[in-house]
Protein backbone atom coordinates (compact mmCIF):
# COMPACT_ATOMS: atom_id res chain seq x y z
CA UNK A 1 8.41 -1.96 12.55
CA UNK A 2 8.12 -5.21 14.52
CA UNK A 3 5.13 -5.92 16.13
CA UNK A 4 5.78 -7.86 19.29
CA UNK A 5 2.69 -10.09 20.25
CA UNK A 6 1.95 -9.90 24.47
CA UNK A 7 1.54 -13.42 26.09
CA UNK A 8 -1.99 -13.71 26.52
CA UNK A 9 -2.84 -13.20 30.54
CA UNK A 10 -3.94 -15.80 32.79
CA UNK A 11 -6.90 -14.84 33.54
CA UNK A 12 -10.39 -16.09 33.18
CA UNK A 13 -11.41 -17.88 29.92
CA UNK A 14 -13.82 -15.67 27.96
CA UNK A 15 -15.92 -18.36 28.00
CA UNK A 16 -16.19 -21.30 30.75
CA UNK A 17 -15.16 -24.56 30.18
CA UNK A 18 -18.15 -26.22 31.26
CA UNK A 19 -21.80 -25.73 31.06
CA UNK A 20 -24.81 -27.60 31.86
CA UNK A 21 -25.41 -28.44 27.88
CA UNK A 22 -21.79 -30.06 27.87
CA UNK A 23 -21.86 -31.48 31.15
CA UNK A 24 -25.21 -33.31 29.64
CA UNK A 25 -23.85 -34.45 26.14
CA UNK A 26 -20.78 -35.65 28.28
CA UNK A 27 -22.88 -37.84 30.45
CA UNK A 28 -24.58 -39.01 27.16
CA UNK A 29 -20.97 -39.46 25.90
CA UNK A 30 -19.93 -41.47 28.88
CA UNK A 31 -23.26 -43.55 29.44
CA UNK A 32 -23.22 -44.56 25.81
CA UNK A 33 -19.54 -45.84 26.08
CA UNK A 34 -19.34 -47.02 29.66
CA UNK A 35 -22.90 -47.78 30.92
CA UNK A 36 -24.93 -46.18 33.15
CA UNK A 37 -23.17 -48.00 36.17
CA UNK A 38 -19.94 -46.03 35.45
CA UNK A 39 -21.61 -42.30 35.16
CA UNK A 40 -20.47 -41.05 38.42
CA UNK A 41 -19.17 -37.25 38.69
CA UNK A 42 -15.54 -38.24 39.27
CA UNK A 43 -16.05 -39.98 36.06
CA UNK A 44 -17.92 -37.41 34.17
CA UNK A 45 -15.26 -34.77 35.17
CA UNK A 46 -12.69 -37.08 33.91
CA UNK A 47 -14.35 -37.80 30.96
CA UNK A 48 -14.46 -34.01 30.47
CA UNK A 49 -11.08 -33.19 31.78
CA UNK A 50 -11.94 -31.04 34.36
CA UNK A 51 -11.85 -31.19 38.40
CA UNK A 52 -14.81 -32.78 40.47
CA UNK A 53 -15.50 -28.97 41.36
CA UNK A 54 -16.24 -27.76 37.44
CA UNK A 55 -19.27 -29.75 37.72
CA UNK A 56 -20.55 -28.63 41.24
CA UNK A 57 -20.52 -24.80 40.09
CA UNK A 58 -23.62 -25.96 37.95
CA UNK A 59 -24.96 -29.41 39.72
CA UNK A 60 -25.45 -29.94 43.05
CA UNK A 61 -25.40 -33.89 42.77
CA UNK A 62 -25.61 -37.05 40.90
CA UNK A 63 -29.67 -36.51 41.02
CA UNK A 64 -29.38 -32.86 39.17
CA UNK A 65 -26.98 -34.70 36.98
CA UNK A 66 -29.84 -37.36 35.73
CA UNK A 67 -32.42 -34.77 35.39
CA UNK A 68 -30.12 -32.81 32.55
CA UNK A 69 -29.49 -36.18 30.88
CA UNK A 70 -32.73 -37.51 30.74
CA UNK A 71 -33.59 -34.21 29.11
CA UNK A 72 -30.36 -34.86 26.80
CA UNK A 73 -32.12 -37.98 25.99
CA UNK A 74 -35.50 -37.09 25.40
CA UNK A 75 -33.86 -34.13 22.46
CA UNK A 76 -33.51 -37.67 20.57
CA UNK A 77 -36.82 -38.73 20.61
CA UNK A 78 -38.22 -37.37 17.05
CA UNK A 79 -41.02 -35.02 17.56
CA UNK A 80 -41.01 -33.98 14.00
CA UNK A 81 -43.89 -36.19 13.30
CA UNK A 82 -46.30 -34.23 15.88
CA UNK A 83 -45.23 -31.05 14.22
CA UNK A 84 -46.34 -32.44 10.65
CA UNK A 85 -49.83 -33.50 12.41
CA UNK A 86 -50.50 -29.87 13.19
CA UNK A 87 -49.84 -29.31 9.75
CA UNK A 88 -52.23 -31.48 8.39
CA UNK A 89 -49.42 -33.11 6.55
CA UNK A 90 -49.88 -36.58 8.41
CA UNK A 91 -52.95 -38.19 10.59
CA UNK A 92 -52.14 -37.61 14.45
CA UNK A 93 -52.96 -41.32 14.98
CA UNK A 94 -49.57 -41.92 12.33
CA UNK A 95 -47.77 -39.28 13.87
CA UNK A 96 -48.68 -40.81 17.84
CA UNK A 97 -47.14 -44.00 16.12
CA UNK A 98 -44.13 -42.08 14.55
CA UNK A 99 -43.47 -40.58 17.78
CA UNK A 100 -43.71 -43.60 20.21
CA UNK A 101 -41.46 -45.77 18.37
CA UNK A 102 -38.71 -43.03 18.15
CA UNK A 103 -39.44 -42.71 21.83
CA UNK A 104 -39.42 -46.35 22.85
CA UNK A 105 -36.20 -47.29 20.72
CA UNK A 106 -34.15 -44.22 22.15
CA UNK A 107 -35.16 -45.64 26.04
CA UNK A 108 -34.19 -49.11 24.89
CA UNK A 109 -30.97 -47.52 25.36
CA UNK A 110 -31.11 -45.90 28.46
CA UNK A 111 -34.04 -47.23 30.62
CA UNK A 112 -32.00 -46.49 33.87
CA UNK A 113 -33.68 -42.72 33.01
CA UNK A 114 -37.20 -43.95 33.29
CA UNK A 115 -37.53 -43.59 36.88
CA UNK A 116 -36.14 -40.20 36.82
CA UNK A 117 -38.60 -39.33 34.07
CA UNK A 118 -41.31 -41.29 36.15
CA UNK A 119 -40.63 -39.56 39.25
CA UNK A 120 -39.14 -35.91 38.94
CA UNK A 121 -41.09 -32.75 37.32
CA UNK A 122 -40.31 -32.02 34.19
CA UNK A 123 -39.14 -28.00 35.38
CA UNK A 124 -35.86 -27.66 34.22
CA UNK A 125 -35.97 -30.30 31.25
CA UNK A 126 -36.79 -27.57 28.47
CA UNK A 127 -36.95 -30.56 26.23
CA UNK A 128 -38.97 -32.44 28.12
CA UNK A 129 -41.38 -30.08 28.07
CA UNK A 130 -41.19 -29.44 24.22
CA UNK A 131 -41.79 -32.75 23.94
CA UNK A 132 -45.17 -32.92 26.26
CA UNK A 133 -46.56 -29.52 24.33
CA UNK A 134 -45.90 -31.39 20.98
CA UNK A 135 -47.94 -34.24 21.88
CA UNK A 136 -50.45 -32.34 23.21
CA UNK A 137 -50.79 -30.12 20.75
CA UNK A 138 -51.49 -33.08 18.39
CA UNK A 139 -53.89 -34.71 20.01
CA UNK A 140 -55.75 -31.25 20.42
CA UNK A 141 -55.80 -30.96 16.90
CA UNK A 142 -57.31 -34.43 16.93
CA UNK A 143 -60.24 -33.37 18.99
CA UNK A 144 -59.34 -34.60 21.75
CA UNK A 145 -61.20 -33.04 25.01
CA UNK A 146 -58.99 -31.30 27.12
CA UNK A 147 -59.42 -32.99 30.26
CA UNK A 148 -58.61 -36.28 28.56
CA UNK A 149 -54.91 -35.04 26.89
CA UNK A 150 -52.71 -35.44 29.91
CA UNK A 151 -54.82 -39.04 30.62
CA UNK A 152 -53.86 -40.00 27.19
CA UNK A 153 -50.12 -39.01 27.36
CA UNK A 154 -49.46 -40.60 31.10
CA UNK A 155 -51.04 -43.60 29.40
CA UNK A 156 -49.15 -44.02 26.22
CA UNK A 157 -46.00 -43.32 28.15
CA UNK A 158 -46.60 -45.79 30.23
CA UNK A 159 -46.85 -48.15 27.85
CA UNK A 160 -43.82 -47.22 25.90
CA UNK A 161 -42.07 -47.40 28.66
CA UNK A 162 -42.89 -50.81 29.34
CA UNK A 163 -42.31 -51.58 25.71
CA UNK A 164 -38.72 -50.64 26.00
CA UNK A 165 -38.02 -52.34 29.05
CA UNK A 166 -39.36 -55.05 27.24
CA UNK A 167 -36.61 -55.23 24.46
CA UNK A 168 -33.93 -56.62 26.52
CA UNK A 169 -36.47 -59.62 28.50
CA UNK A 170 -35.35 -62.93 27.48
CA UNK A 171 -36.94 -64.79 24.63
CA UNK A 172 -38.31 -67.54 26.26
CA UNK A 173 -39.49 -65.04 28.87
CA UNK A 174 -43.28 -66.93 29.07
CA UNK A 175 -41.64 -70.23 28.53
CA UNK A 176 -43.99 -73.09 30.00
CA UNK A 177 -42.08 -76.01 31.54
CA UNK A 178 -42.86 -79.51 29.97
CA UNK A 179 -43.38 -80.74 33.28
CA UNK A 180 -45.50 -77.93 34.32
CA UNK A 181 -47.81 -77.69 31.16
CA UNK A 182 -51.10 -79.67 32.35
CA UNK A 183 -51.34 -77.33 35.26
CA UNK A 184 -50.98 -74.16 32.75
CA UNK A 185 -53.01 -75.27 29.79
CA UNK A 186 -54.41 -72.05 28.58
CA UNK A 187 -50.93 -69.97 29.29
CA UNK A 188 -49.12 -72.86 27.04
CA UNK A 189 -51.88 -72.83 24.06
CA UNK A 190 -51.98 -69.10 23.99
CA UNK A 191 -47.82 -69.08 23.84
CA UNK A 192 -47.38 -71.90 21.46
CA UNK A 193 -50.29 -69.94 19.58
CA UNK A 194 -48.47 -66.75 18.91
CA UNK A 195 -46.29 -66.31 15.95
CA UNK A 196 -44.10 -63.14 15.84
CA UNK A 197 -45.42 -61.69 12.21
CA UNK A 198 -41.13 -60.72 11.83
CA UNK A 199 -38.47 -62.59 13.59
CA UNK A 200 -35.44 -60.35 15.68
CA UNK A 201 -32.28 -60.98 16.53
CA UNK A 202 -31.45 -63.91 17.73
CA UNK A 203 -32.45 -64.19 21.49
CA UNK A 204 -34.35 -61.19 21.22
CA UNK A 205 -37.76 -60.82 22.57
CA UNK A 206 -40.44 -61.88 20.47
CA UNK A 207 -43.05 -60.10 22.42
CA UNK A 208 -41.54 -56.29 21.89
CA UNK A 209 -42.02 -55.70 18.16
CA UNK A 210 -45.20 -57.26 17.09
CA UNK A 211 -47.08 -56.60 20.99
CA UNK A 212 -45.88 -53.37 21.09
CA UNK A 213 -47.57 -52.30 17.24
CA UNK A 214 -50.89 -53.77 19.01
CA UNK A 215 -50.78 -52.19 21.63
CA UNK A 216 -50.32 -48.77 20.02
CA UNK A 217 -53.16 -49.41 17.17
CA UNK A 218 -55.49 -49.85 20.65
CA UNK A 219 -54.37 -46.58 22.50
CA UNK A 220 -55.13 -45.15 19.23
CA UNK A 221 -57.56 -46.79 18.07
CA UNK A 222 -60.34 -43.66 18.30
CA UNK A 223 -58.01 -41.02 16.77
C-alpha cells in the first residue's frame, strides 16, 4: 500500500535560525570580509539572511553585539600553551610568550575590539574568561603571589595591545627630518642606531616584531 507523505506544517522550526554563537561567527564572517566599518545589524542580518528583528530576540544593540564578538575573537587566541605550563610540559615564561603572540597577531586583525575588551566586564564572554583563568592559572603555577596575578595580566595585556596596534603604524613612524636633526640629536642617533634583527614586509613597521620580543623577555623576565 502507498504511503502518502503529509506536507510538513508551518510551524516553528525545531530549532531557531539564529543564536547568539551564529550571530557571533557571522559578525566574525562579516568583519573579516567587509571591515569593521560595515558590521552594522542591518548588515549582519543580511549577511545571515534573516530580518533586523532575528537579531534583537537575542541582542539588544550594536554594543551587546561587540561584546559576543570580541569573545568570538578571543576563542582564537591559542591558550593551549598555558594548559601545557600546568603540565609541566613547557616553562610558563615560554608559554606567557606562546600565548601573547597568538594574542597580539589575532588583534592585529581586529583592534576596533580593544576598547570593548578595555572597557566592558568580561560577564558574558565565557571565553574571555577561559582565557583570564588560563593565564592565571599559569602564572600560579609559576609562584607567582596572588595579589600580584591580576597586576601581571592587566600589564602584559596592555602591552600586547599596544603591540598590535603597533603592526599597522607606518615605517618611518620615528622618522627625524633632515632639517630638524640638530635639534633632536639623541632621538636621530638612537633611530639610525636600531637595526630590526628580521626585516617585514615592505612598509611594515620595524618597531612591532623585534620591540615587541623585548618587551615580552622584560615582563617576564623573573618567571
Amino acid at each position: 500500500m502507498n504511503k502518502t507523505r503529509r506536507p510538513r506544517g508551518r510551524g516553528r522550526p525545531a530549532q531557531p535560525a539564529v543564536t547568539r554563537d551564529t550571530i557571533a561567527a557571522a559578525a566574525l564572517e562579516l568583519t573579516l570580509e567587509s571591515g569593521y566599518d560595515k558590521l552594522t545589524m542591518s548588515a549582519l542580518a543580511r549577511h545571515l539572511g534573516v530580518a533586523p528583528s532575528a537579531l534583537y530576540n537575542h541582542i539588544a544593540n550594536k554594543a551587546e553585539l561587540l561584546v559576543l564578538l570580541q569573545d568570538a575573537v578571543m576563542g582564537l587566541v591559542d591558550t593551549e600553551p598555558l594548559l601545557r605550563a600546568t603540565r609541566d610540559e613547557i616553562s610558563v615564561a615560554d608559554a606567557l610568550r606562546a600565548w601573547a603572540r597568538s594574542y597580539r597577531d589575532v588583534f592585529a586583525e581586529h583592534t576596533p575590539l580593544v576598547q570593548v575588551i578595555a572597557t566592558l566586564p568580561v560577564a558574558g564572554a565565557p571565553r574571555t574568561q577561559e582565557m583570564y583563568d588560563a593565564v592565571a592559572a599559569a602564572l600560579f603555577h609559576a609562584g607567582v603571589p596572588a595579589p600580584q596575578v591580576m597586576p601581571r595580566v592587566v600589564a602584559m595585556e596592555s602591552f600586547i595591545y599596544g603591540s598590535a596596534f603597533d603592526t599597522h603604524a607606518p615605517a618611518h613612524i620615528f622618522e627625524v627630518p633632515a632639517e630638524g636633526s640638530q635639534e633632536l640629536p639623541e632621538l636621530r642617533r638612537a633611530t639610525e642606531a636600531f637595526k630590526p634583527g628580521a626585516a617585514g614586509a615592505a612598509g611594515s613597521n620595524p618597531y612591532a616584531e623585534e620591540p615587541f620580543t623585548v618587551g615580552l623577555d622584560l615582563l617576564l623576565a623573573d618567571l
